[in-house]
C-alpha atoms as a PDB file:
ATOM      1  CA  UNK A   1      19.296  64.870  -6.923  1.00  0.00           C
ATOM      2  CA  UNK A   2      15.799  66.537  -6.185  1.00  0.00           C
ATOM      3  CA  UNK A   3      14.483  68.697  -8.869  1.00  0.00           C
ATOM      4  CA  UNK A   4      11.548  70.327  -7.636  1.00  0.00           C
ATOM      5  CA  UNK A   5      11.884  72.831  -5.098  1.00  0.00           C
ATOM      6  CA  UNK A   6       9.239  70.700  -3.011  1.00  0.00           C
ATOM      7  CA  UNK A   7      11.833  67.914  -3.536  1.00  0.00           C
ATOM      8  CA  UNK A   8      14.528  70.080  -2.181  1.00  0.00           C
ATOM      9  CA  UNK A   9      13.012  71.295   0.804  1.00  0.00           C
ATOM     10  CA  UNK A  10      11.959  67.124   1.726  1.00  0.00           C
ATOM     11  CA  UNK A  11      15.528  66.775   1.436  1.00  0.00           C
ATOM     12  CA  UNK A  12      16.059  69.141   3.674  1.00  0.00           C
ATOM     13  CA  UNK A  13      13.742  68.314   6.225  1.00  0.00           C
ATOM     14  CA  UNK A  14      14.952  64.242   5.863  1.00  0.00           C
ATOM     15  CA  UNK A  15      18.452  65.638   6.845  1.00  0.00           C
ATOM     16  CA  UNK A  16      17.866  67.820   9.673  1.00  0.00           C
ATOM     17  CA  UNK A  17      15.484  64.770  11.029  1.00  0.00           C
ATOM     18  CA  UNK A  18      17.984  61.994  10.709  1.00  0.00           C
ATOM     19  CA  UNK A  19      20.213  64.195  12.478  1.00  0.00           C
ATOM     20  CA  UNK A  20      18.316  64.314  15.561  1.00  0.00           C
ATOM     21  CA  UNK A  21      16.666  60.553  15.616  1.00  0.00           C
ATOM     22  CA  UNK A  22      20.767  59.753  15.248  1.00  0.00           C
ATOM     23  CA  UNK A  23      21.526  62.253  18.526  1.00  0.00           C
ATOM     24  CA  UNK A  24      18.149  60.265  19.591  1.00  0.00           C
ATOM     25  CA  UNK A  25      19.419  57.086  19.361  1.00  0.00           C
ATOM     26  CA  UNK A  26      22.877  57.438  21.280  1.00  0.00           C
ATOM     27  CA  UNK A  27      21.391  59.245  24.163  1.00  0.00           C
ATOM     28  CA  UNK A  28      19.413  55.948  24.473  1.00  0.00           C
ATOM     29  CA  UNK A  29      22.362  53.484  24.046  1.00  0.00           C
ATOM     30  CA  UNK A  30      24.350  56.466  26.497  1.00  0.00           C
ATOM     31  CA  UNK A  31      21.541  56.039  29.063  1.00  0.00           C
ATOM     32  CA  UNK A  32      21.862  51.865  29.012  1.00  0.00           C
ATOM     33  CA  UNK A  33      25.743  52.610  29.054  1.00  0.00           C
ATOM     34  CA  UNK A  34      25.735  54.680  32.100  1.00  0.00           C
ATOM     35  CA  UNK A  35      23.246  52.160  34.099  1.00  0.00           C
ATOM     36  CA  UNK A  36      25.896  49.009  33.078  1.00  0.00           C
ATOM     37  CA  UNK A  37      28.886  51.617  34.704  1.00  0.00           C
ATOM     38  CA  UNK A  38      27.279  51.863  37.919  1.00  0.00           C
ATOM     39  CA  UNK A  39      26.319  48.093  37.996  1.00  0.00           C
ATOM     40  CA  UNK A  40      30.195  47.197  37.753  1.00  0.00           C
ATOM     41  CA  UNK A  41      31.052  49.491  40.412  1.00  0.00           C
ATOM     42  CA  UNK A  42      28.772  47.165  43.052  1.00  0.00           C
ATOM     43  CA  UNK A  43      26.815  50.316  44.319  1.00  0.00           C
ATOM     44  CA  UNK A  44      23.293  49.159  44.382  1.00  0.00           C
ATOM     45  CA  UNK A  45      22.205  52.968  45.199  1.00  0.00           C
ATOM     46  CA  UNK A  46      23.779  54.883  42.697  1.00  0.00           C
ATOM     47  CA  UNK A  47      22.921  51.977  40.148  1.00  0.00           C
ATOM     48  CA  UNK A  48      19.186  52.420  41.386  1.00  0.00           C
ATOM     49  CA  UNK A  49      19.615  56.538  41.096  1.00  0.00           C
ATOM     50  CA  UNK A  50      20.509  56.042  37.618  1.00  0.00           C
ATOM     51  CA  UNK A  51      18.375  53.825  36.239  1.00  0.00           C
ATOM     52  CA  UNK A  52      15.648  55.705  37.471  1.00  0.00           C
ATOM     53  CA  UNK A  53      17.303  58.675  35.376  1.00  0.00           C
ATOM     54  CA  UNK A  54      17.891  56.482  32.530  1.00  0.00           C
ATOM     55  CA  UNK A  55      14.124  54.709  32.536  1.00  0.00           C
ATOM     56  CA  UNK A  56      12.392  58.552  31.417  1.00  0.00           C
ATOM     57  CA  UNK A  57      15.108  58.562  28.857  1.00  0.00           C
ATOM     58  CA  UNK A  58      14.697  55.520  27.165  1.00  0.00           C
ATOM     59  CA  UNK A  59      10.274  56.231  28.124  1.00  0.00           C
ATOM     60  CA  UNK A  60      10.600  59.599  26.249  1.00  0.00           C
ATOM     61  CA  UNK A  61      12.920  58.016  23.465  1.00  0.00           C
ATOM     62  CA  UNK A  62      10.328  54.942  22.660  1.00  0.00           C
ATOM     63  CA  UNK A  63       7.641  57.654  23.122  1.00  0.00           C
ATOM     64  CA  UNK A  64       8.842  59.478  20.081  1.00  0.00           C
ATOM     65  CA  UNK A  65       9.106  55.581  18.343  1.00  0.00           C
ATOM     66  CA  UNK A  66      12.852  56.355  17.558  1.00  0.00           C
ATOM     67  CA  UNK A  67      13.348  52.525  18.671  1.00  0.00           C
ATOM     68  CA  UNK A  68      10.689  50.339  19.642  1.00  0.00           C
ATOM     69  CA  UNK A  69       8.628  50.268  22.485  1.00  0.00           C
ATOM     70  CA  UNK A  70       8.993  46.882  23.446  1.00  0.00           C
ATOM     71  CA  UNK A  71      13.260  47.362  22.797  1.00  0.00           C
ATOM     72  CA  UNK A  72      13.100  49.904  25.173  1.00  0.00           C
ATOM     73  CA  UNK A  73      11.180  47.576  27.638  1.00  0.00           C
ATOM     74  CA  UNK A  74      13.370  45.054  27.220  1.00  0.00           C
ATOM     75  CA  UNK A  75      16.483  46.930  28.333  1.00  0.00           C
ATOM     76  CA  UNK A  76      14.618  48.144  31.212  1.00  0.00           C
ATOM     77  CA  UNK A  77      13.621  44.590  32.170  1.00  0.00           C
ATOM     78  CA  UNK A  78      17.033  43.385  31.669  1.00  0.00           C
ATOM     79  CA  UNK A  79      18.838  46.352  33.718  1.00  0.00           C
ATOM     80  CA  UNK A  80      16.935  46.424  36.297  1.00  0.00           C
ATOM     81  CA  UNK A  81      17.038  42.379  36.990  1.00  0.00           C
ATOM     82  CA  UNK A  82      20.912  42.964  36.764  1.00  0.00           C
ATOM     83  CA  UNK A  83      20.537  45.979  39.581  1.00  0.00           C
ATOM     84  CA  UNK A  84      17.828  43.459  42.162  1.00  0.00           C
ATOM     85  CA  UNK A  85      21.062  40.737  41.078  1.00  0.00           C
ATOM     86  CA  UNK A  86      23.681  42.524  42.413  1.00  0.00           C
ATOM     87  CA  UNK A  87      25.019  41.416  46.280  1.00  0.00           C
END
């Protein structure tokens, strides 16, 4: 338990923060979700429409260096070969 009333008010701030990286962090895996979704449906378009909705997510997301820069490259990478794969 902090003692210090500087203590108290870092605890504070650490909570409120690792609420919102943790909000951060599922709106990214939400954003990969959604692109997979319209890949099994077979709609090239509408998987195209959102990944280009979900690529200034996870952009914005790395930005802030909640995950990675080079994760959220990587899922990009991999999504969008999976979208210029489908038929």
């Amino acid at each position: 338990m902090a003692n210090t009333v500087q203590a108290r008010k870092r605890a504070r701030q650490n909570d409120a923060q690792r609420e919102h990286n943790a909000s951060l962090r599922s709106e990214f895996r939400t954003a990969i979700k959604r692109v997979r979704a319209a890949i099994e449906t077979g709609d090239k378009a509408a998987a195209r429409a959102v990944f280009q909705t979900a690529v200034s997510t996870l952009d914005s997301i790395a930005d802030k260096k909640i995950y990675h820069k080079n994760k959220a490259a990587r899922h990009k990478s991999r999504l969008s070969a999976a979208i210029k794969a489908m038929a």
